[in-house]
Protein backbone atom coordinates (compact mmCIF):
# COMPACT_ATOMS: atom_id res chain seq x y z
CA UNK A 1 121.41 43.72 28.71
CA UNK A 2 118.58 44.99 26.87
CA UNK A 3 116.65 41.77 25.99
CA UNK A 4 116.90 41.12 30.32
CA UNK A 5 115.20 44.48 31.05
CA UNK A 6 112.40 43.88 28.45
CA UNK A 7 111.60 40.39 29.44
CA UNK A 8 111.71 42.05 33.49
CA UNK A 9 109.69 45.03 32.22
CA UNK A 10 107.27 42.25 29.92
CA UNK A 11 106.69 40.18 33.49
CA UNK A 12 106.11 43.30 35.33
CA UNK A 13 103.48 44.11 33.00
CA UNK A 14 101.80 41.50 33.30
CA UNK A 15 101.05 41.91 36.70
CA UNK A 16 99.80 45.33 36.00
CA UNK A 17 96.70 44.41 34.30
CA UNK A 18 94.51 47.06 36.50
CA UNK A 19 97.19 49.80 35.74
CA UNK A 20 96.46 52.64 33.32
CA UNK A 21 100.01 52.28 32.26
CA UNK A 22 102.48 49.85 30.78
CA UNK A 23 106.40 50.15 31.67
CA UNK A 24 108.90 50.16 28.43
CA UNK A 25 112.29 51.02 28.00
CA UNK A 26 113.92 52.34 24.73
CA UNK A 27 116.02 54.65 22.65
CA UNK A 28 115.25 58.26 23.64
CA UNK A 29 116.33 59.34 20.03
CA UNK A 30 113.49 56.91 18.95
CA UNK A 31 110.67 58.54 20.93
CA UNK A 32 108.96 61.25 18.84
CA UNK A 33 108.97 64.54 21.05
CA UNK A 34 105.92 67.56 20.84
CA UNK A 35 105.51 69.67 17.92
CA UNK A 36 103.92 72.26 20.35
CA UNK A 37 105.68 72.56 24.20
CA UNK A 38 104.05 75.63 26.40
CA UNK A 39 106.86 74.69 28.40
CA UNK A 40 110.03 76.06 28.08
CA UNK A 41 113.27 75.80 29.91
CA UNK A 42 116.02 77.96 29.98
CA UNK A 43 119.69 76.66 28.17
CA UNK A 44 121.30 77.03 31.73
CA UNK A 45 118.49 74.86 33.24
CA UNK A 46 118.38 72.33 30.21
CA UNK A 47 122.59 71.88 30.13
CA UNK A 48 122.07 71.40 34.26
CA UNK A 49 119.50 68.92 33.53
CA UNK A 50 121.99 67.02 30.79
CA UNK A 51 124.94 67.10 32.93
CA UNK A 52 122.51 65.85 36.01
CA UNK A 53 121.24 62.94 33.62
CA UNK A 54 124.61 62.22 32.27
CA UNK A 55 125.97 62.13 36.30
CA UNK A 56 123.20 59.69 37.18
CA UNK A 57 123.45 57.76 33.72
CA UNK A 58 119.63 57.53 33.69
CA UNK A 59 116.39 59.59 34.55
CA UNK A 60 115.39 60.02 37.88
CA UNK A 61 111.67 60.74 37.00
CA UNK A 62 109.94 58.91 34.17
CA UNK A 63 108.44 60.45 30.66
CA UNK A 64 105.14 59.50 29.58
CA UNK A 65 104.50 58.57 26.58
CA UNK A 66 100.91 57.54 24.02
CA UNK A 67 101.68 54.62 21.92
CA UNK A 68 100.40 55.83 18.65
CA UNK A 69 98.84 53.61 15.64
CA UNK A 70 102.25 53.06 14.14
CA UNK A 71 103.56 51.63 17.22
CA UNK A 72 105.74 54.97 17.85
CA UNK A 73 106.10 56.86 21.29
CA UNK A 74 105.45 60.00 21.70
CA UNK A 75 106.02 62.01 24.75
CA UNK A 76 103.42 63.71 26.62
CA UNK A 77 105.27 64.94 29.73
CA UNK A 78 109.26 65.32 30.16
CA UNK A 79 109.86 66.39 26.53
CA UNK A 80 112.74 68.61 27.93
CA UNK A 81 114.00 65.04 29.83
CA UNK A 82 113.95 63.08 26.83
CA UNK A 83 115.68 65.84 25.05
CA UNK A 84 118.57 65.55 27.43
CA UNK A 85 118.53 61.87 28.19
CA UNK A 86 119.23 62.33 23.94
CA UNK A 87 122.05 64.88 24.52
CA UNK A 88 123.82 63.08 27.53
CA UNK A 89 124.00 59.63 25.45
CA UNK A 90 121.73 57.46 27.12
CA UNK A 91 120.79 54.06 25.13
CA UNK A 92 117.92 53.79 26.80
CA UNK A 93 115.63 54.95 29.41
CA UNK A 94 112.42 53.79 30.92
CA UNK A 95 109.04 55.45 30.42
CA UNK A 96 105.35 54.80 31.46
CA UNK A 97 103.00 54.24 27.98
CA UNK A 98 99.53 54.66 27.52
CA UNK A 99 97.91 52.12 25.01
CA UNK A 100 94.41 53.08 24.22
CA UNK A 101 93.33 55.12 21.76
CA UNK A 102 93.27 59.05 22.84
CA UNK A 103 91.42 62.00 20.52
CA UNK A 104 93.90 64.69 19.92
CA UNK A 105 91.83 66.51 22.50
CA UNK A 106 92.56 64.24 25.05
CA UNK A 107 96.22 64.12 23.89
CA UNK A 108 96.53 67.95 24.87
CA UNK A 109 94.80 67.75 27.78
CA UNK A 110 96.71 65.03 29.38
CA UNK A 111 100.05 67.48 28.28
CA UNK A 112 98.97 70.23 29.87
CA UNK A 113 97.77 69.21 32.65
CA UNK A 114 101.51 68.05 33.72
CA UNK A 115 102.31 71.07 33.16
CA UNK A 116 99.89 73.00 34.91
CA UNK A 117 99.83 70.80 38.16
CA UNK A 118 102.19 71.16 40.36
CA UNK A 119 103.41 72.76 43.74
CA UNK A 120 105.15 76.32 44.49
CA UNK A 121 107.88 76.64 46.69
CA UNK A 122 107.86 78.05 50.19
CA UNK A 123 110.54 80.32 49.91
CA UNK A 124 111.52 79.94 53.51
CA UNK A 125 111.86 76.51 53.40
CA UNK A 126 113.60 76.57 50.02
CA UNK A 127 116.03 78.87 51.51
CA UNK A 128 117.05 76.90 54.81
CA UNK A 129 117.09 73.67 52.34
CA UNK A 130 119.38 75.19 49.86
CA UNK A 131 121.79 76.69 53.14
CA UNK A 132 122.13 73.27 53.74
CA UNK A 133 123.95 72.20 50.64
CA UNK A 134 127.78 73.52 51.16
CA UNK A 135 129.18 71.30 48.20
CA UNK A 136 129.50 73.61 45.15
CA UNK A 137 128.90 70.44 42.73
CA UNK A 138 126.23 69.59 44.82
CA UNK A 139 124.60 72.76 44.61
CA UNK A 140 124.95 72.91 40.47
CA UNK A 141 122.81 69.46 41.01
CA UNK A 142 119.97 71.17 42.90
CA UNK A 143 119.15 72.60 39.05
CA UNK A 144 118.04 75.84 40.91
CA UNK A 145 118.20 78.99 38.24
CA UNK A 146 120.79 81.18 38.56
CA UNK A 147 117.98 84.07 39.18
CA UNK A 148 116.40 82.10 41.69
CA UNK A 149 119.65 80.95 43.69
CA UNK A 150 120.45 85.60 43.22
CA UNK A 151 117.18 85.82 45.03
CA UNK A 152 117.93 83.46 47.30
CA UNK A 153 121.16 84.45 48.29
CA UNK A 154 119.55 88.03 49.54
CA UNK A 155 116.48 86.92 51.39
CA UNK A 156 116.94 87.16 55.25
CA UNK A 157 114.59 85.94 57.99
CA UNK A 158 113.44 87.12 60.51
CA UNK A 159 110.71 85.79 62.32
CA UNK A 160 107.87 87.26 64.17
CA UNK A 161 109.16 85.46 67.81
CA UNK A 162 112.74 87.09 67.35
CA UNK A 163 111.02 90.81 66.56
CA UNK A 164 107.87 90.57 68.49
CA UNK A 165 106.34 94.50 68.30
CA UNK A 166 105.58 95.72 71.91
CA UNK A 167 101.93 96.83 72.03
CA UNK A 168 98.73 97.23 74.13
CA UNK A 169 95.34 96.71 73.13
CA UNK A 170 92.52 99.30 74.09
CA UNK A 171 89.35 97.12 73.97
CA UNK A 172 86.07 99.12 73.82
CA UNK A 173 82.19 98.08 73.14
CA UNK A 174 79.48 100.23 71.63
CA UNK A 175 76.18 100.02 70.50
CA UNK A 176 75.23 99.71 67.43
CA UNK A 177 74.14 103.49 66.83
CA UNK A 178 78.05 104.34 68.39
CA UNK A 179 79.33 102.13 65.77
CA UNK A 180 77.51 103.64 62.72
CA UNK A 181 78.64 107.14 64.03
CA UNK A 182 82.19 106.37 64.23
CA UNK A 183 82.10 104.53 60.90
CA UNK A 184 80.93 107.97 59.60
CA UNK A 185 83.78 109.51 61.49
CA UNK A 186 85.74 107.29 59.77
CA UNK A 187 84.86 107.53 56.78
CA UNK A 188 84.87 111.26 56.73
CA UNK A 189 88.71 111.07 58.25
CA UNK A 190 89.80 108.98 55.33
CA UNK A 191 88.58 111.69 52.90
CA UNK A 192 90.54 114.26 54.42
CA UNK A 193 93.47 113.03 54.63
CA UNK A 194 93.33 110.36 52.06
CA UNK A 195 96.60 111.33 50.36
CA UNK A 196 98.64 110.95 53.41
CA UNK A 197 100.62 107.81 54.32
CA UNK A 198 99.08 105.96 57.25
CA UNK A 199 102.02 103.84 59.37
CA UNK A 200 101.39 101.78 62.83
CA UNK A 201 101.38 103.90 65.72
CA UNK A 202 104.06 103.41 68.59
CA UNK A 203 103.70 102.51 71.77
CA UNK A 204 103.19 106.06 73.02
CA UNK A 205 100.56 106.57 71.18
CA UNK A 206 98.76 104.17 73.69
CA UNK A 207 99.67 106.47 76.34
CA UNK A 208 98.80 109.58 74.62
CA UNK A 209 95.30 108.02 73.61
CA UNK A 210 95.10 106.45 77.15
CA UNK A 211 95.43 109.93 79.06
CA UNK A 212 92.71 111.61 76.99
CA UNK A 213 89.98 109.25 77.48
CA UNK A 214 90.92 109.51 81.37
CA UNK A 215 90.76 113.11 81.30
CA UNK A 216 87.71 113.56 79.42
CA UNK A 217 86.10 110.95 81.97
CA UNK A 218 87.45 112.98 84.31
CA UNK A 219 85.99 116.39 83.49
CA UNK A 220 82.39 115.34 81.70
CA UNK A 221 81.91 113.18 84.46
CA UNK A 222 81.69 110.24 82.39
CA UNK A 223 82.33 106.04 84.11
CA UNK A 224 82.88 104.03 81.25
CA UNK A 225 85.77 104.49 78.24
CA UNK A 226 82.54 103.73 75.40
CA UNK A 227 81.12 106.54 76.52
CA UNK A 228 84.04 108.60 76.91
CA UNK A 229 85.56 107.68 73.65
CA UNK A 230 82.15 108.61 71.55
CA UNK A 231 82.87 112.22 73.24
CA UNK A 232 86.13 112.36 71.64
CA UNK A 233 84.52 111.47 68.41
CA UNK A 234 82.65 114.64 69.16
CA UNK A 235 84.42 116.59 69.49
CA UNK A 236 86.85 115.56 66.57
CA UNK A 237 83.58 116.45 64.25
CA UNK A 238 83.20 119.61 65.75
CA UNK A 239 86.65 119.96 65.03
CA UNK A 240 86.21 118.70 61.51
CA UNK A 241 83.00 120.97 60.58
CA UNK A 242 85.07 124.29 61.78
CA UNK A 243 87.87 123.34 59.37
């Protein structure tokens, strides 16, 4: 069985002239794995990803390997794969090889950069994809960490459309000497008070902030809200200076 995959693999090759890579297949006990791995994986994780390997009786992603000048392989990504292809008895398992020669440099550079370059998960998403699985050996497949799956477990949804805050939105326009005068204002708030907790208003506040820029309209004799609301900034620095 061996002898046909190597002479499949040796044809496929040779179609791959333009390729960076060459396909091989061997022992995983014979491939030489890192001295030095930055990448570590917990014994829960690793014994998932043995029993997942030994379920599938081969790898589902391939290692790659450098081809050094004794002829030996030696891994540069999926160390912890090759380690567990080892552990759940595989004869042999396929892996992409690079030929030429690499520095030692370029040896760690290629390692860590499988390392470093991947994706995140959306926790959202990982959430409604792992509510999908309902088969416990199924689930023990996903290889999700026990922490993680804890974490999981907890997180509840809720989004924006099903809690939508009820608000209203004062717009007002001032000139640019209004606008350096309540930045001031502002400014001189947030000292005063800046060990207190700030927290959105409610909807009454609207109301409450509504009514008083009516009523000072009302009795200064004032048309627009601007105008009406740089009055109220007024007197809140009177107010301020006094205390």
């Amino acid at each position: 069985m061996d002898d046909k995959i190597r002479a499949t693999i040796t044809q496929l090759n040779a179609h791959l002239n333009n390729m960076p890579y060459r396909l091989d297949y061997v022992p995983p006990g014979e491939i030489r794995l890192l001295d030095k791995n930055a990448r570590y994986m917990s014994q829960e994780m690793f014994q998932n990803l043995v029993a997942n390997i030994r379920r599938d009786g081969a790898l589902s992603s391939l290692p790659l390997c450098w081809r050094q000048p004794d002829g030996t392989l030696l891994v540069l990504s999926c160390n912890h794969r090759v380690q567990a292809a080892v552990h759940a008895g595989l004869e042999g398992i396929l892996v992409f090889v690079i030929d030429r020669e690499l520095t030692r440099e370029e040896l760690v550079a290629i390692q860590l950069s499988h390392n470093a370059i991947e994706g995140r998960d959306d926790p959202v998403i990982l959430k409604e994809l792992w509510d999908e699985i309902e088969m416990i050996d199924l689930k023990m497949y996903a290889g999700l960490d026990s922490e993680i799956v804890k974490e999981l477990e907890k997180m509840e949804f809720l989004s924006i459309a099903e809690a939508r805050p009820d608000f209203k939105q004062i717009l007002l326009l001032f000139l640019p000497e209004e606008i350096e005068e309540i930045r001031q204002l502002m400014e001189d708030i947030d000292m005063i008070f800046s060990g207190d907790r700030n927290y959105i208003l409610s909807r009454s506040h609207y109301d409450e902030v509504f009514r008083l820029i009516v009523d000072v309209k009302e009795r200064y004799n004032i048309i627009n809200n601007p105008t009406a609301f740089m009055k109220i900034v007024q007197f809140a620095r009177e107010r301020m200076g006094q205390g």
